[in-house]
C-alpha atoms as a PDB file:
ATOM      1  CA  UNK A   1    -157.727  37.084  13.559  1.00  0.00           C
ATOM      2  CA  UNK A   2    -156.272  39.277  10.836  1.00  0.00           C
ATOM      3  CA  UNK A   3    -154.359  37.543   8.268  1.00  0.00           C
ATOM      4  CA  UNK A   4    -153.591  40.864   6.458  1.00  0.00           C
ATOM      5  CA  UNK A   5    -149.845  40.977   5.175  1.00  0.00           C
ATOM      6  CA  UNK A   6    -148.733  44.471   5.224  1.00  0.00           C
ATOM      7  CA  UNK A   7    -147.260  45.622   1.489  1.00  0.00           C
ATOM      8  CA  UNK A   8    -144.733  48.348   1.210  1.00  0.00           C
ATOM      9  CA  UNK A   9    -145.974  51.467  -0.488  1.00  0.00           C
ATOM     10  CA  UNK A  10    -142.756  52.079  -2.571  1.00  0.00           C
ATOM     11  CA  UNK A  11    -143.010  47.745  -2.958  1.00  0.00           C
ATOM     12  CA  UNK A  12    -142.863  48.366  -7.223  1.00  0.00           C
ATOM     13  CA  UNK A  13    -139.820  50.992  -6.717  1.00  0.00           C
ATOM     14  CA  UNK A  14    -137.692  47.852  -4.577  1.00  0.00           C
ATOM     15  CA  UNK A  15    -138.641  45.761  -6.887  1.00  0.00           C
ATOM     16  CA  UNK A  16    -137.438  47.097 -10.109  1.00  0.00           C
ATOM     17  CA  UNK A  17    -134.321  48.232  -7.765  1.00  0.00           C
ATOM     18  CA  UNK A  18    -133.687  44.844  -7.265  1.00  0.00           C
ATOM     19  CA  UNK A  19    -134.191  42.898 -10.761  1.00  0.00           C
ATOM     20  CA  UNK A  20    -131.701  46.079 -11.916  1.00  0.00           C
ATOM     21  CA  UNK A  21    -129.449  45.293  -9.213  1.00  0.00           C
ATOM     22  CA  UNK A  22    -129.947  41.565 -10.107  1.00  0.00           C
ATOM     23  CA  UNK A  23    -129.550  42.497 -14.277  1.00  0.00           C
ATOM     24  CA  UNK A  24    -126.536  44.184 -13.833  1.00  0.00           C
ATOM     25  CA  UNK A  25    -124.629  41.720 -11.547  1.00  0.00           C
ATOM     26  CA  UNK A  26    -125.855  38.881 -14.289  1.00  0.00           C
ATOM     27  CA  UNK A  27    -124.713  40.968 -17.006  1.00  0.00           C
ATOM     28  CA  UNK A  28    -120.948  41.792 -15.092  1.00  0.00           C
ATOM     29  CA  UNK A  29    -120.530  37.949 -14.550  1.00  0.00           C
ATOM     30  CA  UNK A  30    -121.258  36.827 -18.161  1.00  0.00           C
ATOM     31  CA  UNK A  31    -119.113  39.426 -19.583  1.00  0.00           C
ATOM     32  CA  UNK A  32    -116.086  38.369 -16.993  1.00  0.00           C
ATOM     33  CA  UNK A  33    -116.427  34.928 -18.194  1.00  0.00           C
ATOM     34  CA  UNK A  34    -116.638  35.536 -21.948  1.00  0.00           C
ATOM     35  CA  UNK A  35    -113.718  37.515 -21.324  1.00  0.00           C
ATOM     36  CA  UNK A  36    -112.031  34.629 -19.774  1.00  0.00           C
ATOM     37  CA  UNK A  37    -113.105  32.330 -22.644  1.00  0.00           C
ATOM     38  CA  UNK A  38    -110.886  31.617 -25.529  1.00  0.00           C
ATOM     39  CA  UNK A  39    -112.821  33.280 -28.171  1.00  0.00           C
ATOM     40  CA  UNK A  40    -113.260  36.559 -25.855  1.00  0.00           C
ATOM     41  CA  UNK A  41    -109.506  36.529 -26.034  1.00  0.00           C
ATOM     42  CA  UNK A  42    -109.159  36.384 -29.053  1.00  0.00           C
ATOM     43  CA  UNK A  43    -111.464  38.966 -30.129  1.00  0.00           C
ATOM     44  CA  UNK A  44    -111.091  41.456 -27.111  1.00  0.00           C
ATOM     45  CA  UNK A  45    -106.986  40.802 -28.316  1.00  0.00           C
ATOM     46  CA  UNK A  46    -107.956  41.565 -31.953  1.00  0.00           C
ATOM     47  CA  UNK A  47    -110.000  45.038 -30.763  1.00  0.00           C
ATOM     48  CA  UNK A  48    -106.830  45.915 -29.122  1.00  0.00           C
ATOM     49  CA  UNK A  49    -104.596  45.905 -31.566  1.00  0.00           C
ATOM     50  CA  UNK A  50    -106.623  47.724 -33.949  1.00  0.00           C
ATOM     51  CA  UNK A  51    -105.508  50.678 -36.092  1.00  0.00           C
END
Protein backbone atom coordinates (compact mmCIF):
# COMPACT_ATOMS: atom_id res chain seq x y z
CA UNK A 1 0.00 0.00 0.00
CA UNK A 2 1.03 3.57 -0.72
CA UNK A 3 0.65 5.91 2.05
CA UNK A 4 1.95 8.83 -0.12
CA UNK A 5 -0.15 12.14 0.52
CA UNK A 6 -0.17 14.08 -2.60
CA UNK A 7 1.19 17.97 -1.94
CA UNK A 8 0.08 20.76 -4.15
CA UNK A 9 2.80 22.25 -6.27
CA UNK A 10 1.71 25.94 -5.76
CA UNK A 11 1.07 24.47 -1.71
CA UNK A 12 3.63 27.69 -0.41
CA UNK A 13 1.64 30.24 -2.85
CA UNK A 14 -2.04 29.01 -0.86
CA UNK A 15 -0.46 29.21 1.99
CA UNK A 16 0.85 32.65 2.24
CA UNK A 17 -2.65 33.46 0.35
CA UNK A 18 -4.27 32.30 3.21
CA UNK A 19 -2.29 33.65 6.45
CA UNK A 20 -2.74 37.18 4.21
CA UNK A 21 -6.26 36.49 3.85
CA UNK A 22 -6.27 35.43 7.57
CA UNK A 23 -3.88 38.86 8.56
CA UNK A 24 -6.04 41.09 6.99
CA UNK A 25 -9.47 39.86 8.30
CA UNK A 26 -7.60 39.91 11.99
CA UNK A 27 -6.36 43.24 11.35
CA UNK A 28 -10.18 44.64 9.95
CA UNK A 29 -11.77 43.15 13.19
CA UNK A 30 -9.35 44.73 15.74
CA UNK A 31 -9.52 48.01 14.12
CA UNK A 32 -13.64 47.80 14.08
CA UNK A 33 -13.51 47.15 17.68
CA UNK A 34 -10.98 49.79 18.76
CA UNK A 35 -13.11 51.94 16.85
CA UNK A 36 -16.03 50.92 18.85
CA UNK A 37 -14.08 51.36 22.11
CA UNK A 38 -14.25 54.47 24.11
CA UNK A 39 -10.80 55.63 23.68
CA UNK A 40 -11.02 54.97 19.70
CA UNK A 41 -13.81 57.47 19.98
CA UNK A 42 -12.33 59.69 21.44
CA UNK A 43 -9.28 59.89 19.48
CA UNK A 44 -10.74 58.98 15.94
CA UNK A 45 -13.35 62.18 17.25
CA UNK A 46 -10.26 64.31 18.10
CA UNK A 47 -8.54 63.45 14.36
CA UNK A 48 -11.73 64.68 13.01
CA UNK A 49 -12.01 67.76 14.19
CA UNK A 50 -8.59 68.75 13.49
CA UNK A 51 -7.46 71.98 11.82
Amino acid sequence: KSRAIPIPVDLDGQVNALSLKTHTSMVQRAVKDWKLSPLGHMITGSLRNYR
